[in-house]
Protein backbone atom coordinates (compact mmCIF):
# COMPACT_ATOMS: atom_id res chain seq x y z
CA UNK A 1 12.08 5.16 17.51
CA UNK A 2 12.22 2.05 19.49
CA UNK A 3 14.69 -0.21 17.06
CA UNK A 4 11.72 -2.84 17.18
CA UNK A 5 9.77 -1.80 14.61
CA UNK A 6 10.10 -2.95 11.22
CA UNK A 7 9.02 -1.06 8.16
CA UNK A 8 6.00 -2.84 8.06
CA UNK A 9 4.76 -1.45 11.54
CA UNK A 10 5.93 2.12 10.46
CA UNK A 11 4.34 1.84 7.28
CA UNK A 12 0.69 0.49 8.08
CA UNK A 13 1.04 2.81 11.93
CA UNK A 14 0.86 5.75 9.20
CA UNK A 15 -2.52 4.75 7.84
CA UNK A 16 -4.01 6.66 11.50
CA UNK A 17 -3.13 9.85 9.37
CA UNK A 18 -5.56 9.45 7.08
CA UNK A 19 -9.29 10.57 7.59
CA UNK A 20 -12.15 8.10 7.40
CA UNK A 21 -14.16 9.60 4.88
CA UNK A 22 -11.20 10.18 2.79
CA UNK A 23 -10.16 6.92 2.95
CA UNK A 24 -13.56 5.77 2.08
CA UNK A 25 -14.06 8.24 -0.37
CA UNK A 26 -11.17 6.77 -1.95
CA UNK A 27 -11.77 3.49 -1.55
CA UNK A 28 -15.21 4.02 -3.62
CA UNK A 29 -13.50 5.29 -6.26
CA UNK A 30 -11.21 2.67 -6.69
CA UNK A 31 -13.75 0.32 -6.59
CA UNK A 32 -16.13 1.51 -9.37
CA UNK A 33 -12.92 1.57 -11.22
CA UNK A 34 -12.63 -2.29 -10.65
CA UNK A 35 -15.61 -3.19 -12.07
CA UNK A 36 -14.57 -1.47 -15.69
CA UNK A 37 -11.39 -3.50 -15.72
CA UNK A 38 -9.44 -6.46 -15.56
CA UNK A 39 -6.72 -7.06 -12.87
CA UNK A 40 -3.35 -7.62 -14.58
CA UNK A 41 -3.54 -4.91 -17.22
CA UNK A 42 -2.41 -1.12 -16.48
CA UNK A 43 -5.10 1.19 -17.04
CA UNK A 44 -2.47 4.39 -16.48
CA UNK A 45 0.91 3.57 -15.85
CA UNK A 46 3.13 1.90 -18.55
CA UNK A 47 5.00 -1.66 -17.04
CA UNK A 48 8.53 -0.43 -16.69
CA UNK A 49 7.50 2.54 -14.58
CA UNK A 50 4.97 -0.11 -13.02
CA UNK A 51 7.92 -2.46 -12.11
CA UNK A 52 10.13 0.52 -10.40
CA UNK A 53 6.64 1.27 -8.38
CA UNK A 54 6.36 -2.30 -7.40
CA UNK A 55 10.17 -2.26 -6.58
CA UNK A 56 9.71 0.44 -3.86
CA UNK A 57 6.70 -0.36 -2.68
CA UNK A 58 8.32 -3.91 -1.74
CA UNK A 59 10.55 -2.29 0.45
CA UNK A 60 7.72 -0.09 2.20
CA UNK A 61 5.93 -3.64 2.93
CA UNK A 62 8.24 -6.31 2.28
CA UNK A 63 7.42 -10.13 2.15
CA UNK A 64 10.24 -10.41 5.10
CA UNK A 65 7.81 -11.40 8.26
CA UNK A 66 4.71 -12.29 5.48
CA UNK A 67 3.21 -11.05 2.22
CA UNK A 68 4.08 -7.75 1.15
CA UNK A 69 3.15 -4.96 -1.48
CA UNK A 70 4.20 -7.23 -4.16
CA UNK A 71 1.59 -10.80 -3.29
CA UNK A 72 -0.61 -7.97 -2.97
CA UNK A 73 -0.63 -6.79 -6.10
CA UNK A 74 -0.46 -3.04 -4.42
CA UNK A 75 0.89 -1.86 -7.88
CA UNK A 76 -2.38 -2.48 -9.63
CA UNK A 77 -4.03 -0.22 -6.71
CA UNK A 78 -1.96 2.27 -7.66
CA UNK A 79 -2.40 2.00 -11.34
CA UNK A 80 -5.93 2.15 -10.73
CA UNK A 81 -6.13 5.31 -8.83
CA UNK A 82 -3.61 7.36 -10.92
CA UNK A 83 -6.24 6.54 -13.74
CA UNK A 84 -9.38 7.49 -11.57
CA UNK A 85 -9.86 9.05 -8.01
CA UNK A 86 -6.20 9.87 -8.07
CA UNK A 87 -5.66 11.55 -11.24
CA UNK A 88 -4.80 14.96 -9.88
CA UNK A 89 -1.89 13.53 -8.49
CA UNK A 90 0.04 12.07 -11.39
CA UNK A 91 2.25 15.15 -11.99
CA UNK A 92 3.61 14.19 -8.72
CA UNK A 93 4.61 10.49 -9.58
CA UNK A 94 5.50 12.07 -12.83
CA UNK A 95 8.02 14.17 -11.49
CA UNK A 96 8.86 11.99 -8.48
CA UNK A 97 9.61 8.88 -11.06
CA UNK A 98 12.09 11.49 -12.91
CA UNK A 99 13.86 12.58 -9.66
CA UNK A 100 13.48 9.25 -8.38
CA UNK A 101 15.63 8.27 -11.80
CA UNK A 102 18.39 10.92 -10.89
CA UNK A 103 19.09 9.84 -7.71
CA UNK A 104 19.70 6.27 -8.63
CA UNK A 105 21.71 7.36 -11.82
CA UNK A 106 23.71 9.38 -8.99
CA UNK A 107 24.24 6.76 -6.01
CA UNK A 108 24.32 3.65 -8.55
CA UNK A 109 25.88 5.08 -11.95
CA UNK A 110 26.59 1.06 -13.03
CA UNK A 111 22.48 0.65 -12.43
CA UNK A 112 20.10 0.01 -15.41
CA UNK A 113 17.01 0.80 -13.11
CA UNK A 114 15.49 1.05 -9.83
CA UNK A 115 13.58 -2.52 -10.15
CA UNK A 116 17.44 -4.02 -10.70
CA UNK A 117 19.10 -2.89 -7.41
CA UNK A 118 19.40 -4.67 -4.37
CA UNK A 119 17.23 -4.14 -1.37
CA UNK A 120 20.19 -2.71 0.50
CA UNK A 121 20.81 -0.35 -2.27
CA UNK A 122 16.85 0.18 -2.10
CA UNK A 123 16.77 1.17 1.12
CA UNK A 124 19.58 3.88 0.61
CA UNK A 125 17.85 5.67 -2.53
CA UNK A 126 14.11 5.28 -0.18
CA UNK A 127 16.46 6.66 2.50
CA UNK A 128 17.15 10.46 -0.23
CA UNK A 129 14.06 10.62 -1.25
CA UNK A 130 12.02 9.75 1.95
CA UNK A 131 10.76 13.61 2.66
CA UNK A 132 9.78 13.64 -0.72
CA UNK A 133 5.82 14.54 -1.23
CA UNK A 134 6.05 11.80 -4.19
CA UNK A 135 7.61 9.00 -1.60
CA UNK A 136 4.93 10.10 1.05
CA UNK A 137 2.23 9.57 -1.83
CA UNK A 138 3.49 6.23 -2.65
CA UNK A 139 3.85 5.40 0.92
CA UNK A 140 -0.07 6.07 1.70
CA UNK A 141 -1.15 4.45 -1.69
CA UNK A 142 1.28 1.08 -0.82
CA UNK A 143 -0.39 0.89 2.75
CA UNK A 144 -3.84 1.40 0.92
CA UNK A 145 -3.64 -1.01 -1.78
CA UNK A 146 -2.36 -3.23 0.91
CA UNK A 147 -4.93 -3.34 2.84
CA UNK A 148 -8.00 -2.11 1.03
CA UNK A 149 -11.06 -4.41 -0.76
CA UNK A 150 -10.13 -6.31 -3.49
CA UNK A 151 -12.56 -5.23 -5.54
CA UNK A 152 -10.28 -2.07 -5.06
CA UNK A 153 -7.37 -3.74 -7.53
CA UNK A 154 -4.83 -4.11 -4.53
CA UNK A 155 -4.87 -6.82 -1.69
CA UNK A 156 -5.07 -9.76 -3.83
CA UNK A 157 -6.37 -12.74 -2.38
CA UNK A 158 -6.85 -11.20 0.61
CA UNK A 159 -3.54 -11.29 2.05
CA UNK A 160 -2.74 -8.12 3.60
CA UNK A 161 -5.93 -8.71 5.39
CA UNK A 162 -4.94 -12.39 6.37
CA UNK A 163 -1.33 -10.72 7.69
CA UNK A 164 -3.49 -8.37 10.27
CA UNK A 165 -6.27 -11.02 11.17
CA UNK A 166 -8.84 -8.81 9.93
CA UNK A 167 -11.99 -10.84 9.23
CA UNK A 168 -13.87 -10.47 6.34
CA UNK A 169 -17.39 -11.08 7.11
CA UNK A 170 -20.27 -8.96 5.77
CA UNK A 171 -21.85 -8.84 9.18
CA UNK A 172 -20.67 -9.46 12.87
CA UNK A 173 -22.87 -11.19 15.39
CA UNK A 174 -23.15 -10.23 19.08
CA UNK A 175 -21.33 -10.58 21.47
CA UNK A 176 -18.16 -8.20 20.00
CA UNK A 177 -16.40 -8.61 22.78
CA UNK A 178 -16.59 -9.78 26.66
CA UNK A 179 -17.94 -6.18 27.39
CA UNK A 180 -21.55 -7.22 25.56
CA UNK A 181 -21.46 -10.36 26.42
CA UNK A 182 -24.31 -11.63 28.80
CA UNK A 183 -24.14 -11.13 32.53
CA UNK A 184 -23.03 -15.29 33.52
CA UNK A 185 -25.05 -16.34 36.73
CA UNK A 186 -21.97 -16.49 39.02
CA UNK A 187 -21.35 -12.75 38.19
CA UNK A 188 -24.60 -11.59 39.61
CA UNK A 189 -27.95 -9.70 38.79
């Protein structure tokens, strides 16, 4: 891997892996969720295992080179879909938190908790428990809340979209793009 690419460009290149529908069969989910509660309260997780989620999700999109997980409020996304669409999955953050837990009790034995270590120290407990199906979860749900709606409980105030230049605009008027534009006269019939 080209040593160019920061974590945020490995992180959001992932998002290619997941299916349309599935991502929009998600997002729907999320989003009736939304509209039964209020942003700022945890529907599912409790707020210390909320901070350690927020803690290593701000390493998978840092605020480095612009907002990251953390302006975005990507925790809340992921609060929101542990208590809805992604229920099934909670064993796994369950038992990922616990062995998450371990491992810092193991590489930082003077540590009180994930959310307390430095982001060099960060980076080399992400770096044990990368292959992890838990860290690969939390990896696709901090891109998601990250870039998603909203009205989805991640994103907040639009930022991860404002850090890609994506446009939010209900519809998009012709001409897209040069390609549909209309023939000029000096280009010919």
């Amino acid at each position: 891997m080209p040593d160019s690419f920061t974590r945020r460009q490995l992180a959001l290149g992932t998002l290619g892996l997941v299916s349309a529908a599935e991502l929009a069969s998600a997002f729907q989910h999320a989003h009736q969720a939304a509209n039964s509660s209020t942003t700022g309260k945890f529907e599912y997780l409790d707020s210390d295992t909320a901070q350690e989620i927020e803690a290593i999700a701000s390493e998978i999109i840092p605020s480095s080179d612009g907002p990251g997980a953390r302006e975005a409020g990507v925790v809340y996304f992921i609060d929101r879909a542990l208590a809805t669409w992604e229920a099934d999955k909670r064993e796994t953050y369950r038992k990922g938190m616990e062995e998450l837990q371990r491992t810092r009790k193991r590489l930082f034995p003077n540590s009180a908790r994930v959310g307390a270590l430095g982001s060099g120290e960060l980076v080399q407990l992400i770096g044990v428990i990368e292959k992890t199906d838990f860290f690969e979860l939390l990896r696709r749900h901090t891109v998601m809340g990250f870039l998603g709606s909203p009205a989805y409980g991640g994103n907040r105030g639009r930022v991860g979209w404002a850090h890609i230049g994506f446009e939010d605009r209900m519809i998009f008027e012709p001409p897209f793009g040069y390609y549909d534009a209309e023939p000029r006269k000096e280009d010919g019939p």
